[in-house]
C-alpha atoms as a PDB file:
ATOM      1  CA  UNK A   1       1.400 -21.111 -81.619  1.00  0.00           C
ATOM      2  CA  UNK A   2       1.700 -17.616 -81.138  1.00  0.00           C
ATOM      3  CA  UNK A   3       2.096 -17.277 -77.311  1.00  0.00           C
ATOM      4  CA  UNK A   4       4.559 -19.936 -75.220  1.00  0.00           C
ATOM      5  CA  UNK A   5       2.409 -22.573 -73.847  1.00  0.00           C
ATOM      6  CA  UNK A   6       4.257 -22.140 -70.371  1.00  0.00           C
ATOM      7  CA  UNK A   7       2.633 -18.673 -70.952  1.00  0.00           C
ATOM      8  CA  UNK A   8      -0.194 -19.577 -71.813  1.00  0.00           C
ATOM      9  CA  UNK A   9      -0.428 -22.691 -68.959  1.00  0.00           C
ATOM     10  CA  UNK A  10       0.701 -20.761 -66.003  1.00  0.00           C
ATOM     11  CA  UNK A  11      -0.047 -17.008 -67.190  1.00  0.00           C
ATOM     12  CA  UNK A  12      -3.636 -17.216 -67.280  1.00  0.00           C
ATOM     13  CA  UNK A  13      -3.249 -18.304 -63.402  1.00  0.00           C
ATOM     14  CA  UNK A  14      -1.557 -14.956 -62.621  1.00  0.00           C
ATOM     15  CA  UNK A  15      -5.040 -13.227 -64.459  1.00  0.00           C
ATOM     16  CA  UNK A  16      -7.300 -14.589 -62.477  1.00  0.00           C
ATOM     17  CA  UNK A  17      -5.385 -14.742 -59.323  1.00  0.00           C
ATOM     18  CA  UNK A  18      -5.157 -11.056 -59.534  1.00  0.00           C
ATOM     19  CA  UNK A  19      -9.129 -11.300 -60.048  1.00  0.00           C
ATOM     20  CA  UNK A  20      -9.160 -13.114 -57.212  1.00  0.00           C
ATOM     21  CA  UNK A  21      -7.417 -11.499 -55.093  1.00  0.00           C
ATOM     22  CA  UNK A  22     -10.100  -8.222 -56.374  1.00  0.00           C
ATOM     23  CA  UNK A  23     -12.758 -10.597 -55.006  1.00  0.00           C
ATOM     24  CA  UNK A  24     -11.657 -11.765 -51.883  1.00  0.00           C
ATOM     25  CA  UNK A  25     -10.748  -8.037 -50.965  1.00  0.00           C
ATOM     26  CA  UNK A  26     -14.277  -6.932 -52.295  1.00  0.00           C
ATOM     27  CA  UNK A  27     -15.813  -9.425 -49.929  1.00  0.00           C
ATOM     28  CA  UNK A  28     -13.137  -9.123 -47.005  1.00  0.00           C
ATOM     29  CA  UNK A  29     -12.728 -12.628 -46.462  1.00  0.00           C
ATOM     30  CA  UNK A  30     -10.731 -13.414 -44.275  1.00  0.00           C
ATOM     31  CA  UNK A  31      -7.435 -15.603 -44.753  1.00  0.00           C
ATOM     32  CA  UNK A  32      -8.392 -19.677 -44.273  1.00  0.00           C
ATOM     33  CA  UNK A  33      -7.400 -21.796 -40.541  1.00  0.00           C
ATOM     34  CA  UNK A  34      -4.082 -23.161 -41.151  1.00  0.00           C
ATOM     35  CA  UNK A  35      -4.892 -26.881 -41.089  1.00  0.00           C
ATOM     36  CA  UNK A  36      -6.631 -26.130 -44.602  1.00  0.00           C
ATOM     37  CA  UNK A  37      -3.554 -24.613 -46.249  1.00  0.00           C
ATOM     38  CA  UNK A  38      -2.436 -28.182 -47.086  1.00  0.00           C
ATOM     39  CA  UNK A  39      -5.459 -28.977 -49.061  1.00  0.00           C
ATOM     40  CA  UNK A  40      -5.906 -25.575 -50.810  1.00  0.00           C
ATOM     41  CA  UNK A  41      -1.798 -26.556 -51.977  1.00  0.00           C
ATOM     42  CA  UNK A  42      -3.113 -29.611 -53.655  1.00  0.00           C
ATOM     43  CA  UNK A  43      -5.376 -27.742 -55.450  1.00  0.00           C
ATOM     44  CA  UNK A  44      -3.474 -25.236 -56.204  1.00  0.00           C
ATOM     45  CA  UNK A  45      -0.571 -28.136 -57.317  1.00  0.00           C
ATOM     46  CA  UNK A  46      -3.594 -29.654 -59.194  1.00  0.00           C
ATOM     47  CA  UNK A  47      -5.483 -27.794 -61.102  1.00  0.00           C
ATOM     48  CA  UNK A  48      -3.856 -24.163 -61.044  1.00  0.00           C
ATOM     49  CA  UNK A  49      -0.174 -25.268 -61.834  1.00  0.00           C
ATOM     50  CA  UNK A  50      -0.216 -28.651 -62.835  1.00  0.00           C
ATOM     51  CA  UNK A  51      -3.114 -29.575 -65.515  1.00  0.00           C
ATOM     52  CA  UNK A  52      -2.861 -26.266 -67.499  1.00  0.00           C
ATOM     53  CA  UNK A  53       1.148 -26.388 -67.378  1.00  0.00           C
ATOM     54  CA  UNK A  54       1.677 -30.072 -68.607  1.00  0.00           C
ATOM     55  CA  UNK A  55      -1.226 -30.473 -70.678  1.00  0.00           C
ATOM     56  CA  UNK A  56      -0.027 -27.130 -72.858  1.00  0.00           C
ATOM     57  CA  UNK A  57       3.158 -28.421 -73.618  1.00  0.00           C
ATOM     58  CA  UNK A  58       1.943 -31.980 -74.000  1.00  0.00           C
ATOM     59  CA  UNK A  59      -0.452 -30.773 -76.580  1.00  0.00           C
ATOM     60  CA  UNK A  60       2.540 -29.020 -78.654  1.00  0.00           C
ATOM     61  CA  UNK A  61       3.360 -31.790 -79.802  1.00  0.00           C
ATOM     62  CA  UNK A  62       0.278 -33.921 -79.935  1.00  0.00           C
ATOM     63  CA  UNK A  63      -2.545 -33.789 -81.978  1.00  0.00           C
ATOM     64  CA  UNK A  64      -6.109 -32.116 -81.834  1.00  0.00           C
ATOM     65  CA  UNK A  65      -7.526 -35.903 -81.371  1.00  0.00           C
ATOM     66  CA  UNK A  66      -4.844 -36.227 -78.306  1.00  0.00           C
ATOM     67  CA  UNK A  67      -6.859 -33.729 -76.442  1.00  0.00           C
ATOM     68  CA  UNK A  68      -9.737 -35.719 -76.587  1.00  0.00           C
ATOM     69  CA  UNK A  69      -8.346 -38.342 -74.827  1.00  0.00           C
ATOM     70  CA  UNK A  70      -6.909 -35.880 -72.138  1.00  0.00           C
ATOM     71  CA  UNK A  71     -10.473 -35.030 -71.501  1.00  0.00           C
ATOM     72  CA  UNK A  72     -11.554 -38.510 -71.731  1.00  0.00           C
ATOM     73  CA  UNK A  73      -9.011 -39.951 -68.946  1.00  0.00           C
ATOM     74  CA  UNK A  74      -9.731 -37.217 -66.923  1.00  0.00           C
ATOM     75  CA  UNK A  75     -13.332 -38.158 -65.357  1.00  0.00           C
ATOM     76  CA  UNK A  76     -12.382 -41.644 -64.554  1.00  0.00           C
ATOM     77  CA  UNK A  77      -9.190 -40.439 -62.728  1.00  0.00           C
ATOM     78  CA  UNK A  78     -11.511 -38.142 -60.968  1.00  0.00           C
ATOM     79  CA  UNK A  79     -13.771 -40.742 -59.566  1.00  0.00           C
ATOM     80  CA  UNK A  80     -10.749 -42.776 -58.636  1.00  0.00           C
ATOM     81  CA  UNK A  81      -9.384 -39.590 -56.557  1.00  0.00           C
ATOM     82  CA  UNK A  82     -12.723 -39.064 -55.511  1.00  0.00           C
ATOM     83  CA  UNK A  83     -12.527 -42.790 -53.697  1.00  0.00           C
ATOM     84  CA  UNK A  84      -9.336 -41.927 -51.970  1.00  0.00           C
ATOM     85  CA  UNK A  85      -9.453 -38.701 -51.139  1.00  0.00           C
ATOM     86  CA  UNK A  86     -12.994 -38.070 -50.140  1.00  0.00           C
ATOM     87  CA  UNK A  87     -14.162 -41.898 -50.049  1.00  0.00           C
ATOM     88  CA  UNK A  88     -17.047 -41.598 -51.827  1.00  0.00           C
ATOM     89  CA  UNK A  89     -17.908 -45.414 -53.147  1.00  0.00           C
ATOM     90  CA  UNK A  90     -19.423 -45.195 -56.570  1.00  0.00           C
ATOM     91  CA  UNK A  91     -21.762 -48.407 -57.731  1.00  0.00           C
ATOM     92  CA  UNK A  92     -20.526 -51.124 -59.836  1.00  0.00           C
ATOM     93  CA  UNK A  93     -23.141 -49.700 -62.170  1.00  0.00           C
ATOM     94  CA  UNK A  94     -21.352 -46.195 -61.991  1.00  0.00           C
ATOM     95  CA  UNK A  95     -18.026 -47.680 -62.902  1.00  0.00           C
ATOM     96  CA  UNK A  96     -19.370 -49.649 -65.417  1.00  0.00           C
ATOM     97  CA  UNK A  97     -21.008 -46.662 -67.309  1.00  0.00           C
ATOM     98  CA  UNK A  98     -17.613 -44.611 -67.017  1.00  0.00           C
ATOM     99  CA  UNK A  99     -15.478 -47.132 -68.494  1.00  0.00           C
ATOM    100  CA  UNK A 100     -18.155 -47.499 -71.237  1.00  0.00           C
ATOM    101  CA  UNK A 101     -17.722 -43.250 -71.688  1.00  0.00           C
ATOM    102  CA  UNK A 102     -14.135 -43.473 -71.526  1.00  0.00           C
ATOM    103  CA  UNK A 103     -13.815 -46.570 -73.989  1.00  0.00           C
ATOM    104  CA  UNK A 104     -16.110 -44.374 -76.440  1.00  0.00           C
ATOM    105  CA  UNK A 105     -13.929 -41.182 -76.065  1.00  0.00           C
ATOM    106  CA  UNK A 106     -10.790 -42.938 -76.489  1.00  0.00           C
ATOM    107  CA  UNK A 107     -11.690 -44.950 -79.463  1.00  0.00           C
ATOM    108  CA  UNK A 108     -13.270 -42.014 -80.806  1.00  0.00           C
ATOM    109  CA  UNK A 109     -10.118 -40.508 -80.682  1.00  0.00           C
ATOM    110  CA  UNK A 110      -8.305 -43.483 -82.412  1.00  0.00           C
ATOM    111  CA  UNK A 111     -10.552 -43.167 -85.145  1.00  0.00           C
ATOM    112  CA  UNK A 112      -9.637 -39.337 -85.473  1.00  0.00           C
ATOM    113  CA  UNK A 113      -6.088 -39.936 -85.517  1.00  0.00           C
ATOM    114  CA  UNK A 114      -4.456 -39.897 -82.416  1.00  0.00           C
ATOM    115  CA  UNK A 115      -2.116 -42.560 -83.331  1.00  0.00           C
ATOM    116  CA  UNK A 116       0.996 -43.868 -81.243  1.00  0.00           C
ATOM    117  CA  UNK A 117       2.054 -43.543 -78.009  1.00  0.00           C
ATOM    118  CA  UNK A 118       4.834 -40.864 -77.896  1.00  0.00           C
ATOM    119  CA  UNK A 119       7.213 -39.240 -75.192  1.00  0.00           C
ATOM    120  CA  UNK A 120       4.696 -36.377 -74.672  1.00  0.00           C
ATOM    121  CA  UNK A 121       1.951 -39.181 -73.671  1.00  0.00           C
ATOM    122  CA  UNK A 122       3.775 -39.201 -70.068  1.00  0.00           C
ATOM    123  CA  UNK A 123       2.904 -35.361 -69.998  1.00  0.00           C
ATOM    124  CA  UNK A 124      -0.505 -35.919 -70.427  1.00  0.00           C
ATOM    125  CA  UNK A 125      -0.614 -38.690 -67.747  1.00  0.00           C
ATOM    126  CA  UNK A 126       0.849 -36.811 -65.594  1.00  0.00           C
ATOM    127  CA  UNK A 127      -1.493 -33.471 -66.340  1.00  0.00           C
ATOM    128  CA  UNK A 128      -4.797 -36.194 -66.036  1.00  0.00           C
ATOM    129  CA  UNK A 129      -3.339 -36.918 -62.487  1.00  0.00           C
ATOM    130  CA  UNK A 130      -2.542 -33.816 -61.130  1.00  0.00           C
ATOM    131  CA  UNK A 131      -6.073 -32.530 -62.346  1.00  0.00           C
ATOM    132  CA  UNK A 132      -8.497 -35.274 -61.350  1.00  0.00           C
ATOM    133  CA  UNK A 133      -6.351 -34.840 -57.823  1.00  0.00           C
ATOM    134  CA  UNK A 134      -6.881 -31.024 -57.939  1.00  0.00           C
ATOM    135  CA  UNK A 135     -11.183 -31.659 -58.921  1.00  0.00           C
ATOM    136  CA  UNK A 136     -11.705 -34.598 -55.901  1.00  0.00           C
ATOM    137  CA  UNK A 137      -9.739 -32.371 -53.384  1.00  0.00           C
ATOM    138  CA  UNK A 138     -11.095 -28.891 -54.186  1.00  0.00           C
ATOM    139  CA  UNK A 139     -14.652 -30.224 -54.430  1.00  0.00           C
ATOM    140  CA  UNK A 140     -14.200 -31.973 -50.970  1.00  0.00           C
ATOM    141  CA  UNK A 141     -12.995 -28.618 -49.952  1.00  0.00           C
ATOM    142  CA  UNK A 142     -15.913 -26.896 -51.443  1.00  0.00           C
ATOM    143  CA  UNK A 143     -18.900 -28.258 -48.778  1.00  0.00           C
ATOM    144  CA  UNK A 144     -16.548 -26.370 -46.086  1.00  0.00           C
ATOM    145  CA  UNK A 145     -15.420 -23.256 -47.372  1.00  0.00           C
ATOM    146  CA  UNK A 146     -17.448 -22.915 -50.672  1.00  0.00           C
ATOM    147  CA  UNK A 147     -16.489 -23.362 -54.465  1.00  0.00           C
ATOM    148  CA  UNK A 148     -15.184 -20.178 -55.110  1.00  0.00           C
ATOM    149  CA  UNK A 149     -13.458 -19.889 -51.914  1.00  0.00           C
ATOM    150  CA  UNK A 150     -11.469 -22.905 -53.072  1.00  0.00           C
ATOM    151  CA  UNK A 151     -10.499 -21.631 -55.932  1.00  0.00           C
ATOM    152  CA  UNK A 152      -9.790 -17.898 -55.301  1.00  0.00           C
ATOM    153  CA  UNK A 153      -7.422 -19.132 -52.400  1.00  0.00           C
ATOM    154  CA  UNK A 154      -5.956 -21.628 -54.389  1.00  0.00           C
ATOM    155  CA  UNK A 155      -4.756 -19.099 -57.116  1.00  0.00           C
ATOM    156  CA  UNK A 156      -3.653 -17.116 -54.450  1.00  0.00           C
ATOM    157  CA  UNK A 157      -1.555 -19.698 -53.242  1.00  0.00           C
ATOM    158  CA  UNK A 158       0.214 -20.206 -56.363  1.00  0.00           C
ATOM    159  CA  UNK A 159       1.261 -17.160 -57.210  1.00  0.00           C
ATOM    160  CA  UNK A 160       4.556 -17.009 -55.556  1.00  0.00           C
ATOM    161  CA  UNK A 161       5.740 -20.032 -57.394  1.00  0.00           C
ATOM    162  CA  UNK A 162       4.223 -19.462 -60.941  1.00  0.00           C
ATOM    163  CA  UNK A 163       4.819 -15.629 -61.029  1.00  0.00           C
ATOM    164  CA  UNK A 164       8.504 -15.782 -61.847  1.00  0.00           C
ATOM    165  CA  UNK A 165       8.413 -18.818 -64.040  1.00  0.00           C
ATOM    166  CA  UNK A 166       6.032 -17.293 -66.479  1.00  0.00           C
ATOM    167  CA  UNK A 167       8.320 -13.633 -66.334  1.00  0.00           C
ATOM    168  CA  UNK A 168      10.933 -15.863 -67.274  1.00  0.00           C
ATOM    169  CA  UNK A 169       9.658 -17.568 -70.112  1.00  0.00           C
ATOM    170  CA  UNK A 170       7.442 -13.814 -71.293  1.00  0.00           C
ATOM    171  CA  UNK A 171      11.400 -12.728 -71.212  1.00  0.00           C
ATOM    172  CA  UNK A 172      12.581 -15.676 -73.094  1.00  0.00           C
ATOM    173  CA  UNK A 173      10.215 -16.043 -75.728  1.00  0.00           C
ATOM    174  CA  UNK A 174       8.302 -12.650 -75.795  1.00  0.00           C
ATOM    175  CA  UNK A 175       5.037 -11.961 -75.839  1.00  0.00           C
ATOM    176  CA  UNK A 176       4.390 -10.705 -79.463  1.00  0.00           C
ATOM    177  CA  UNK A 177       0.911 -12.356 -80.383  1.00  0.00           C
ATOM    178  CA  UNK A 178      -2.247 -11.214 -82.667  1.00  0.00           C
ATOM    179  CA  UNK A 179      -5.266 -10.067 -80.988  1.00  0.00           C
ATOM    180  CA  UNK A 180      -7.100 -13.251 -82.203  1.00  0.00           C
ATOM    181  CA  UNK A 181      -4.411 -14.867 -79.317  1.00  0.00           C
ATOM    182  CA  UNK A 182      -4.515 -12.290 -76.761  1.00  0.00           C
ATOM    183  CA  UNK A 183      -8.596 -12.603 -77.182  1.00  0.00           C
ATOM    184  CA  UNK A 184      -8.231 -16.416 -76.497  1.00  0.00           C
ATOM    185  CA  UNK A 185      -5.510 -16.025 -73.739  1.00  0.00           C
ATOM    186  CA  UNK A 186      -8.289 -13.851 -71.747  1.00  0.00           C
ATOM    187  CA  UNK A 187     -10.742 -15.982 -72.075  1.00  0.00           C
ATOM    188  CA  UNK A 188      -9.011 -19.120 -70.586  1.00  0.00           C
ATOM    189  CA  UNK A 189      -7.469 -16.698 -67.954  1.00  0.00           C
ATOM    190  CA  UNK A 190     -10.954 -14.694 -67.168  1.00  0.00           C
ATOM    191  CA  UNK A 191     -13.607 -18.150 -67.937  1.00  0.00           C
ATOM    192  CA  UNK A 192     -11.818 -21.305 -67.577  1.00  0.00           C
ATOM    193  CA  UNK A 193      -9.424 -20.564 -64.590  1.00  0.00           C
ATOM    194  CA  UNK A 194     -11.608 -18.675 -62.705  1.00  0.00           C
ATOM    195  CA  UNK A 195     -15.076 -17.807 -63.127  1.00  0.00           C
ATOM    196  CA  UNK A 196     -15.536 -20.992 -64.535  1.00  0.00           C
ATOM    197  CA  UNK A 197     -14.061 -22.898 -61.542  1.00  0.00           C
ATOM    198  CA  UNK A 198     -16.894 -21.238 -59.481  1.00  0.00           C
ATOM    199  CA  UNK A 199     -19.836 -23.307 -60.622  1.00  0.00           C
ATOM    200  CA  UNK A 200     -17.667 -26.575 -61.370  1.00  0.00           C
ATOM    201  CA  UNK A 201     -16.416 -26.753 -57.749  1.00  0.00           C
ATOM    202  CA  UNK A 202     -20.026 -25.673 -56.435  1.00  0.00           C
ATOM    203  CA  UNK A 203     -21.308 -28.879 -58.455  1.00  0.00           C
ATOM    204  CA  UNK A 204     -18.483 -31.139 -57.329  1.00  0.00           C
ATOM    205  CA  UNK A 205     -19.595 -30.201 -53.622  1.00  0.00           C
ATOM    206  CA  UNK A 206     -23.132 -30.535 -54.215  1.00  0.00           C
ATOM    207  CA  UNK A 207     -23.292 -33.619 -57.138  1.00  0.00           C
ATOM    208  CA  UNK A 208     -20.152 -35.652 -55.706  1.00  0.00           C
ATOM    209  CA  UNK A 209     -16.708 -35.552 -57.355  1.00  0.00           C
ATOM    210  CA  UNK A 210     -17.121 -38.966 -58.955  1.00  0.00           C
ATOM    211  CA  UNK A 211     -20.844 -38.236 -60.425  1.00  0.00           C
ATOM    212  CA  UNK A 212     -20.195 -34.749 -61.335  1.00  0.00           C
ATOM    213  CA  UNK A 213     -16.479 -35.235 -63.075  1.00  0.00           C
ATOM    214  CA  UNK A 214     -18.207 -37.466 -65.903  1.00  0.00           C
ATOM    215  CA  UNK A 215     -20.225 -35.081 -66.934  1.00  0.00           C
ATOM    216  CA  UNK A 216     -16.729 -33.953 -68.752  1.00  0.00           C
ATOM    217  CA  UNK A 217     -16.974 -36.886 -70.973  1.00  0.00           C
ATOM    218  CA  UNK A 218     -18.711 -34.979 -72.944  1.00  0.00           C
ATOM    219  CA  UNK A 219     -16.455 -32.337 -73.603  1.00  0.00           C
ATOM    220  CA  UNK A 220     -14.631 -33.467 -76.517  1.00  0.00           C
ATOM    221  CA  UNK A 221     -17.702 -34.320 -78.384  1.00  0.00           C
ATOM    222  CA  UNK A 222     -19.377 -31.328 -77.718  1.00  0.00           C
ATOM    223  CA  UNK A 223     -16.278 -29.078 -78.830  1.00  0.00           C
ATOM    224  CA  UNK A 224     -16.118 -31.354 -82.324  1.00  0.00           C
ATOM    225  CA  UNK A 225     -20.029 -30.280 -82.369  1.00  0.00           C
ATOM    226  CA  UNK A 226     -19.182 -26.448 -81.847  1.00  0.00           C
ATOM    227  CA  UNK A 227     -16.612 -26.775 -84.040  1.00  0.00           C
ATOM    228  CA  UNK A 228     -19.006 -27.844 -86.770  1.00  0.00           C
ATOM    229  CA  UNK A 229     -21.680 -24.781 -86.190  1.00  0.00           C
ATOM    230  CA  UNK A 230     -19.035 -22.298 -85.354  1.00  0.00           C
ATOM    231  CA  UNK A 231     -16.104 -22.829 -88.207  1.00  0.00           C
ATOM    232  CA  UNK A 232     -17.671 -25.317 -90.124  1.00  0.00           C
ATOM    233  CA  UNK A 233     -15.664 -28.540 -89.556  1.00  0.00           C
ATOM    234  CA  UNK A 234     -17.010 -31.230 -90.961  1.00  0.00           C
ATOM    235  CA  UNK A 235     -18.724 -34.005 -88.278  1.00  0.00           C
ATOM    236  CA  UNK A 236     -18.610 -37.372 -89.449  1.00  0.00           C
ATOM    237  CA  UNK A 237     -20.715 -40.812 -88.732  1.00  0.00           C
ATOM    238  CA  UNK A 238     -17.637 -41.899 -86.827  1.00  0.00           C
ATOM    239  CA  UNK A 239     -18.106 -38.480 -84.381  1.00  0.00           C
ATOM    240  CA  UNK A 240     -21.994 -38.820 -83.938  1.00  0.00           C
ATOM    241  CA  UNK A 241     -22.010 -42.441 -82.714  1.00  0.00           C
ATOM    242  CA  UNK A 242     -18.779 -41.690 -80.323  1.00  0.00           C
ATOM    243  CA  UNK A 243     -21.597 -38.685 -79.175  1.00  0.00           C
ATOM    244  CA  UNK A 244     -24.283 -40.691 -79.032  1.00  0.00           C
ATOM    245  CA  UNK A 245     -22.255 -43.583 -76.597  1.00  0.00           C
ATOM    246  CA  UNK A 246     -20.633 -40.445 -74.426  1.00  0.00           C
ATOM    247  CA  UNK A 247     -23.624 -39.083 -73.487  1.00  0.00           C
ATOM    248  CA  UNK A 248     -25.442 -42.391 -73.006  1.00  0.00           C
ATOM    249  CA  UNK A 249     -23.052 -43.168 -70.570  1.00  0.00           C
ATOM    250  CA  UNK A 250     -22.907 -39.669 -68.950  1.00  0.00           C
ATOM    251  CA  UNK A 251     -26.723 -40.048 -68.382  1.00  0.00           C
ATOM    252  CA  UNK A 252     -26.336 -43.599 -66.995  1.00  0.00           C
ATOM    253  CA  UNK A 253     -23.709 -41.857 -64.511  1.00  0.00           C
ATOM    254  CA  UNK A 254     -25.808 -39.513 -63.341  1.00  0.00           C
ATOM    255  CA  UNK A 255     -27.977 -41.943 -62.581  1.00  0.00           C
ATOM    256  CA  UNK A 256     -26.162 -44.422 -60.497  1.00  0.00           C
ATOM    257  CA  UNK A 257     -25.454 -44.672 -56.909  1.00  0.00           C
ATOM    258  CA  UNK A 258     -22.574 -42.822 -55.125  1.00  0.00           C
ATOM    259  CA  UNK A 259     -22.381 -42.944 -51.230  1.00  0.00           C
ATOM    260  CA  UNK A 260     -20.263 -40.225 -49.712  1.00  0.00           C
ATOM    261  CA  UNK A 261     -18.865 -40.112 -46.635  1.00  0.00           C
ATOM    262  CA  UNK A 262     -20.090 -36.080 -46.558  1.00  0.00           C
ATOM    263  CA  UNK A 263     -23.261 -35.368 -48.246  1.00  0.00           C
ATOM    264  CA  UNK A 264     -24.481 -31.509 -48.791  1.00  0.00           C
ATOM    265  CA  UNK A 265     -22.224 -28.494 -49.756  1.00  0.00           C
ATOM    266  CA  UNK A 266     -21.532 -25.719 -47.134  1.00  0.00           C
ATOM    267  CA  UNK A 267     -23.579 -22.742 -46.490  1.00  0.00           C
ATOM    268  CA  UNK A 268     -20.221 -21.125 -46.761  1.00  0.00           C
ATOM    269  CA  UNK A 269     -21.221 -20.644 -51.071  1.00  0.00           C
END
């Protein structure tokens, strides 16, 4: 690893909260009623500090099959949040299909070597939780304010406590990297932690958290499948059936029943 993963985790926040702060300048927005500030912190604990930083430094010292199971826990923690935080009340049939995903991802990840439980496990528990509580609040958030609303505020919010933790570790560990890393580093800074944010809180609000979030059980079969066309990794049996169960039970997801308290997304996006 050429950049440190607290660098990496909490640096790409800094990116696209100064993009954010560009926007919401651009636009003229102006600054959110106090009784949200609570709920933009827990997204901002969530899914701007917490995910990226503990899943980075879990996944130093775990390997490439661990992060399928990251992904894999992380849509039925979701739908869980999504129960107590926005009390949405998924079907028996919904739960039943997103076991069925996550008992496909997670043996698919067995079978690709994921092997033993080890210290950095509790990392990545801790990451799934933060995150699926970051996705059910922000997406609640979202059918009042609007998805990228959420999100731009959110970064915002963080700033002050991630700014001088990642100067500290840039000044600890430097920031020496190839341009193959500095190319990657802006993408998750510029795609995943904030343009990308716009349409996946927009489809929270507008899908439901717990429909919406298992649509990510697809992720680590779909990157494996990439992989293949874009490097040319090899995709086994083992990888197409896991594919084939994920996205049966995605579709049987989608499909099911969710009742929410809410329904509709804010003309706010």
């Amino acid at each position: 690893m050429q950049l440190d993963s607290t660098v990496v985790g909490l640096g790409r926040a800094v990116v696209a909260a100064a993009l954010a702060l560009g926007v919401l300048i651009w636009r003229r927005e102006p600054i959110p009623p106090r009784h949200l500030w609570s709920r933009i912190g827990i997204v901002a604990a969530g899914v701007v500090v917490g995910f990226p930083l503990f899943s980075a430094v879990a996944l130093r010292h775990l390997s490439a099959a661990h992060s399928a199971v990251i992904v894999g826990l992380l849509p039925a923690a979701t739908a869980v949040m999504a129960v107590l935080r926005t009390h949405e009340r998924p079907s028996p049939g919904f739960w039943l299909a997103s076991v069925a995903g996550l008992a496909a991802v997670l043996l698919f990840a067995s079978a690709e070597g994921a092997g033993m439980p080890q210290v950095a496990d509790g990392l990545v528990l801790v990451a799934v939780v933060l995150g699926a509580l970051g996705y059910a609040e922000g997406g609640a958030l979202a059918r009042e304010i609007g998805g990228w609303r959420v999100i731009c505020w959110a970064l915002i919010a963080a700033v002050p406590f991630i700014l001088p933790v990642v100067a500290a570790a840039a000044a600890r560990s430097g920031i020496a990297a190839g341009p193959a890393a500095w190319v990657a580093f802006a993408y998750v800074s510029v795609i995943s932690m904030f343009l990308g944010f716009f349409a996946w809180y927009r489809g929270l609000a507008a899908g439901g958290v717990a429909r919406i979030a298992q649509l990510q059980l697809a992720q680590p079969i779909l990157t494996l499948m990439w992989s293949a066309i874009l490097v040319r990794e090899h995709v086994g049996a083992i990888t197409v059936a896991a594919a084939v169960l994920v996205l049966a039970s995605v579709a049987m997801t989608q499909r099911a029943r969710v009742f929410r308290a809410t329904p509709g997304i804010s003309s706010a996006d």
